[in-house]
N, C-alpha and C. Protein backbone atom coordinates (compact mmCIF):
# COMPACT_ATOMS: atom_id res chain seq x y z
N UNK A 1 0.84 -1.18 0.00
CA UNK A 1 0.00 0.00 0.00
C UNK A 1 0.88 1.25 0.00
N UNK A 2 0.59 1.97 -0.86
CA UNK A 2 1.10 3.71 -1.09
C UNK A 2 1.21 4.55 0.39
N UNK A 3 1.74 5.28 0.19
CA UNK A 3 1.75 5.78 1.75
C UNK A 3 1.46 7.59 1.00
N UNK A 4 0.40 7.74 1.54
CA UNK A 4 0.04 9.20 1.40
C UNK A 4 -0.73 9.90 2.40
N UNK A 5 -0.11 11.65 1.99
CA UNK A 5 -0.40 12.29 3.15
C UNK A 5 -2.53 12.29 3.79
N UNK A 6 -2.14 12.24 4.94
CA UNK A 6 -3.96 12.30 5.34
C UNK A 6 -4.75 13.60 5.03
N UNK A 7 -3.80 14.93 4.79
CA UNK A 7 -4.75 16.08 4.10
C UNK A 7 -3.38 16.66 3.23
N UNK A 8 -3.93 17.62 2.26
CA UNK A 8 -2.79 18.29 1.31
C UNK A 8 -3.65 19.31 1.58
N UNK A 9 -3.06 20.84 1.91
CA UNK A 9 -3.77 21.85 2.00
C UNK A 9 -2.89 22.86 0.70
N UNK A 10 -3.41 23.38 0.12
CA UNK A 10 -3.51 24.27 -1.00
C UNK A 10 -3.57 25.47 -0.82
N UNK A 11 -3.75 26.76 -1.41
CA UNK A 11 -4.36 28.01 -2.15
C UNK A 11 -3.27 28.79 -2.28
N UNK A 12 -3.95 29.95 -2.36
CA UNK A 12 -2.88 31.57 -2.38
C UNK A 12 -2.07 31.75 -1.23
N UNK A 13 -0.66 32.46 -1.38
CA UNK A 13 0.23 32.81 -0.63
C UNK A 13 -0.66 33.26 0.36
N UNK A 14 0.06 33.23 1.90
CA UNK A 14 -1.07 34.16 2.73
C UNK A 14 -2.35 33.54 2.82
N UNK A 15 -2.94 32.88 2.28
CA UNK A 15 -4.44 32.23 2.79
C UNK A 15 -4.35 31.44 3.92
N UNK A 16 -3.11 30.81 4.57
CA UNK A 16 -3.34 30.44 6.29
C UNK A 16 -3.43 29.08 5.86
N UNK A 17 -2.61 28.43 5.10
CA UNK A 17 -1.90 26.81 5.29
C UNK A 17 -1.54 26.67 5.92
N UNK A 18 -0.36 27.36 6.36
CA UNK A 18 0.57 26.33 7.44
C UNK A 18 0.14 26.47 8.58
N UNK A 19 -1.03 28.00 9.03
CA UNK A 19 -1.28 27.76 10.07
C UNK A 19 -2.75 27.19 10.47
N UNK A 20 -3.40 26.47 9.29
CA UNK A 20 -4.16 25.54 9.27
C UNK A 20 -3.92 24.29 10.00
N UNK A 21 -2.47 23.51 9.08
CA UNK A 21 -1.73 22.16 9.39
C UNK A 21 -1.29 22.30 10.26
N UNK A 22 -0.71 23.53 11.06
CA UNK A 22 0.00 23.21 12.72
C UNK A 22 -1.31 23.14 13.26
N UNK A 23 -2.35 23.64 13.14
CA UNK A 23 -3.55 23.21 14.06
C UNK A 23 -4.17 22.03 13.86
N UNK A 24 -4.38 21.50 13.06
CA UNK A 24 -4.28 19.96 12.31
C UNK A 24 -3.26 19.28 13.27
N UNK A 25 -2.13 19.54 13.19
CA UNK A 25 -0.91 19.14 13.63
C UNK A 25 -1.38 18.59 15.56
N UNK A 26 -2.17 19.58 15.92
CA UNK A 26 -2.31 19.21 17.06
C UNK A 26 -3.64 17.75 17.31
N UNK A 27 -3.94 17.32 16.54
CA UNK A 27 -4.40 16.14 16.24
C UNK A 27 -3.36 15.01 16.51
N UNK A 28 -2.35 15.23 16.00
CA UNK A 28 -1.22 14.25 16.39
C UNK A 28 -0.59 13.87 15.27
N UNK A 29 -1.06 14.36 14.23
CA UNK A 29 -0.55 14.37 12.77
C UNK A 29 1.02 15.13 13.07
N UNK A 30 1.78 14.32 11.92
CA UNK A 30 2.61 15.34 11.33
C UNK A 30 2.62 16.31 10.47
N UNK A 31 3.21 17.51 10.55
CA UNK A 31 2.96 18.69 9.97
C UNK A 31 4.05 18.92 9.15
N UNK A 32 3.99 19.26 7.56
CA UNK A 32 5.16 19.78 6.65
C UNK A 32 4.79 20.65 6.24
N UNK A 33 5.27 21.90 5.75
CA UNK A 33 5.02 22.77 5.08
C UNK A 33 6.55 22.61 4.07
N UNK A 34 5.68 22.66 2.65
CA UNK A 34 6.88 22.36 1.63
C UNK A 34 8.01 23.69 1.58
N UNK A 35 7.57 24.83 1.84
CA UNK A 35 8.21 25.82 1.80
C UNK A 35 9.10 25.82 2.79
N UNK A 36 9.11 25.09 3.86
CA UNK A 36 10.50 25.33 5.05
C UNK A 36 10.99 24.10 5.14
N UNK A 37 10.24 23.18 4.18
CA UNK A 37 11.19 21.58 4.25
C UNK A 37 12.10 22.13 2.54
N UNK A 38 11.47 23.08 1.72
CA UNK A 38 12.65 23.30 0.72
C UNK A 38 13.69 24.50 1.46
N UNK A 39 13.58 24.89 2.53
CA UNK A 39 14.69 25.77 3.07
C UNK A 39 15.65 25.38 3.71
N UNK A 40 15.04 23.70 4.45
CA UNK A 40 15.78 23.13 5.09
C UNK A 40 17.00 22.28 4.15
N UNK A 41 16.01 21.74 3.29
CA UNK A 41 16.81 21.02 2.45
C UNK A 41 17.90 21.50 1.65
N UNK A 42 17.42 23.12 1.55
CA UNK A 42 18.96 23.47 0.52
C UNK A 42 19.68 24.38 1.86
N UNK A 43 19.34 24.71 2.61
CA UNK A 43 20.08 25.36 3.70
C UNK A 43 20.18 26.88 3.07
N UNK A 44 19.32 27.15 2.29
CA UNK A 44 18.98 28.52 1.85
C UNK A 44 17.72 29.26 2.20
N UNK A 45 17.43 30.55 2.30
CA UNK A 45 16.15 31.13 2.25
C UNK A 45 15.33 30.89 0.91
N UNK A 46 13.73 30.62 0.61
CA UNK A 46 13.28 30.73 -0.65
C UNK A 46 14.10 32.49 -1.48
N UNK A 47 14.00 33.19 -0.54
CA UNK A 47 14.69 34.42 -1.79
C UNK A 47 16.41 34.22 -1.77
N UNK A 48 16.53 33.84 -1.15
CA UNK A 48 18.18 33.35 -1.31
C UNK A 48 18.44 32.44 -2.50
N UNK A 49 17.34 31.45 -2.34
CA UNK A 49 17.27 30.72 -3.86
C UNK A 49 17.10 31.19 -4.61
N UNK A 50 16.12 31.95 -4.85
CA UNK A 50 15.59 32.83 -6.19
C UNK A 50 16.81 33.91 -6.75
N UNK A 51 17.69 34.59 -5.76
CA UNK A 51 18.55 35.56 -5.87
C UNK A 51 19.66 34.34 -6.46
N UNK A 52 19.92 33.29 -6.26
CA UNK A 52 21.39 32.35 -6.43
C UNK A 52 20.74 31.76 -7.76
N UNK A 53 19.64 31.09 -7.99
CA UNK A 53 19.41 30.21 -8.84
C UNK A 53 18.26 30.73 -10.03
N UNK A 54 17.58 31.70 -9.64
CA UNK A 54 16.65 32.18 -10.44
C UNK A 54 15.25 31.77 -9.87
N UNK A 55 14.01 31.84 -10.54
CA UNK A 55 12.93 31.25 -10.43
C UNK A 55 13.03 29.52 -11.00
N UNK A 56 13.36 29.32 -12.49
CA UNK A 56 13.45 28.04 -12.85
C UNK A 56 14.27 27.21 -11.61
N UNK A 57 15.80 27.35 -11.23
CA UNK A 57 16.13 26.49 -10.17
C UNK A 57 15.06 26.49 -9.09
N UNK A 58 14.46 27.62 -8.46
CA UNK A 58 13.74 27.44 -6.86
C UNK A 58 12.60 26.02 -7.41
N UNK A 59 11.77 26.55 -8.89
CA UNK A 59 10.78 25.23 -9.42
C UNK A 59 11.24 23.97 -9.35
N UNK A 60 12.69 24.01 -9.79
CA UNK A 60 12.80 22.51 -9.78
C UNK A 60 13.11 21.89 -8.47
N UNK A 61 13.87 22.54 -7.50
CA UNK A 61 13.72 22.48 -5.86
C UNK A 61 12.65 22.41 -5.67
N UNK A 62 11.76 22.95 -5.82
CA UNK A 62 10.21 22.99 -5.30
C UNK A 62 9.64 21.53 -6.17
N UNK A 63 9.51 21.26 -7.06
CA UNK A 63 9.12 19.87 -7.28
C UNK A 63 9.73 18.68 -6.86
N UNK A 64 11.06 18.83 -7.03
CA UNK A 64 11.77 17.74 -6.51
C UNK A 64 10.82 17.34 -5.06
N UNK A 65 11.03 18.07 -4.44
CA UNK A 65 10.48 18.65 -2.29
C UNK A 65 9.34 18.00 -2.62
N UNK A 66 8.64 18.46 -3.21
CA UNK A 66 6.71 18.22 -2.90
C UNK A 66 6.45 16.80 -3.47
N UNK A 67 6.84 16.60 -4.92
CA UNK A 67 7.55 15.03 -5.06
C UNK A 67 7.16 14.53 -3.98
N UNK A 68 8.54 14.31 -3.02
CA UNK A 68 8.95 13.37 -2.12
C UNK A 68 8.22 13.58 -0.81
N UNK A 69 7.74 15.06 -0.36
CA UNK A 69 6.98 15.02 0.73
C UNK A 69 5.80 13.73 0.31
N UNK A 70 4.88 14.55 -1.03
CA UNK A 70 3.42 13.66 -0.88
C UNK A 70 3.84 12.32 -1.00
N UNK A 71 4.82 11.83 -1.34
CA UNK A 71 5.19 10.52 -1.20
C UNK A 71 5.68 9.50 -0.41
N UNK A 72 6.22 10.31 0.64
CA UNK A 72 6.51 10.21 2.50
C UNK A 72 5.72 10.10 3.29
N UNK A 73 4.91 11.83 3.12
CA UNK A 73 4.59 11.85 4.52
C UNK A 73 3.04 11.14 4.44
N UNK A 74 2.59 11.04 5.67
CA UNK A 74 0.85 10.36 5.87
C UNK A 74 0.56 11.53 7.05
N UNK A 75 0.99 12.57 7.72
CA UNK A 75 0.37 13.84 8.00
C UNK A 75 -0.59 14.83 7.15
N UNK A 76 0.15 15.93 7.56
CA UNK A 76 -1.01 16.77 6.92
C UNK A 76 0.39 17.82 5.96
N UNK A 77 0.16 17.95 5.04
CA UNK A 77 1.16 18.84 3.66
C UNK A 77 0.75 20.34 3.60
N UNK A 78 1.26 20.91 3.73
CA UNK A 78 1.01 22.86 3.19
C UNK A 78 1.83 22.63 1.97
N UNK A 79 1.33 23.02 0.67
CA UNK A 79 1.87 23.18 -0.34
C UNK A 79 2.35 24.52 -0.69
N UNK A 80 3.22 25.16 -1.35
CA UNK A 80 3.79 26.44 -1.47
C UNK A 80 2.44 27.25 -2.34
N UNK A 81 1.93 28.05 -1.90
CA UNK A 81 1.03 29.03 -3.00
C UNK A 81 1.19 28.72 -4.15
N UNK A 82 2.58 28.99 -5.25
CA UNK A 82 2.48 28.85 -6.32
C UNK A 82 2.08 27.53 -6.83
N UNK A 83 2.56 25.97 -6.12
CA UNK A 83 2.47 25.43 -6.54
C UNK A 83 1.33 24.98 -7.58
N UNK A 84 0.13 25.25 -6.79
CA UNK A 84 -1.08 24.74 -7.84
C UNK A 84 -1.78 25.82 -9.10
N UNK A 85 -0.66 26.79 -9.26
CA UNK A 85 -0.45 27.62 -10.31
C UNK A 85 -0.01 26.99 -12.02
N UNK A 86 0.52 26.00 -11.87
CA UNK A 86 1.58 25.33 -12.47
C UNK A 86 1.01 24.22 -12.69
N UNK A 87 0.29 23.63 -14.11
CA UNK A 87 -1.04 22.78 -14.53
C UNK A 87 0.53 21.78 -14.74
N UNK A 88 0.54 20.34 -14.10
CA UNK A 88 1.06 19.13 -14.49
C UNK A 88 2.28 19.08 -13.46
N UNK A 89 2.56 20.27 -12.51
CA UNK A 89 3.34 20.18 -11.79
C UNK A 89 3.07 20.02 -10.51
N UNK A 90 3.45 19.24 -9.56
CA UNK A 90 4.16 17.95 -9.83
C UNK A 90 4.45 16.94 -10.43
């Protein structure tokens, strides 16, 4: 059996994901937000990326990340705003 997350939360920058899923989170779920698991992972700020790599590098960081979160975790996911901007990506 697939292992997938128990909610994926979505929308516009600022619409209150992540602080949706930390309240979720207190359910006993685990909580990711793709945007600070891609900060962790490159040990950069998202504008630190964007300033070093452009927009195209932060995308492909950002898919690579969300990739492997929804494919990990079985918590609850905050997806980055833009992501569901971007028809086929992930």
């Amino acid at each position: 059996m697939t292992s997938r997350p128990a909610v994926v939360l979505t929308g516009f920058m600022g619409s209150g994901k992540s602080t949706v899923g930390r309240a979720l989170g207190a359910l006993g779920l685990d909580f990711v937000d793709t945007d600070a698991e891609i900060e962790r992972r490159a040990g950069r700020t998202i504008p630190e990326i964007f300033a070093a790599d452009g927009e195209d590098g932060f995308r492909a960081i950002e898919a690579d990340t969300v990739r492997d979160v929804l494919a990990t975790s079985r918590g609850i996911v905050a997806l980055g705003g833009r992501i569901t901007d971007r028809s086929g990506d992930p």
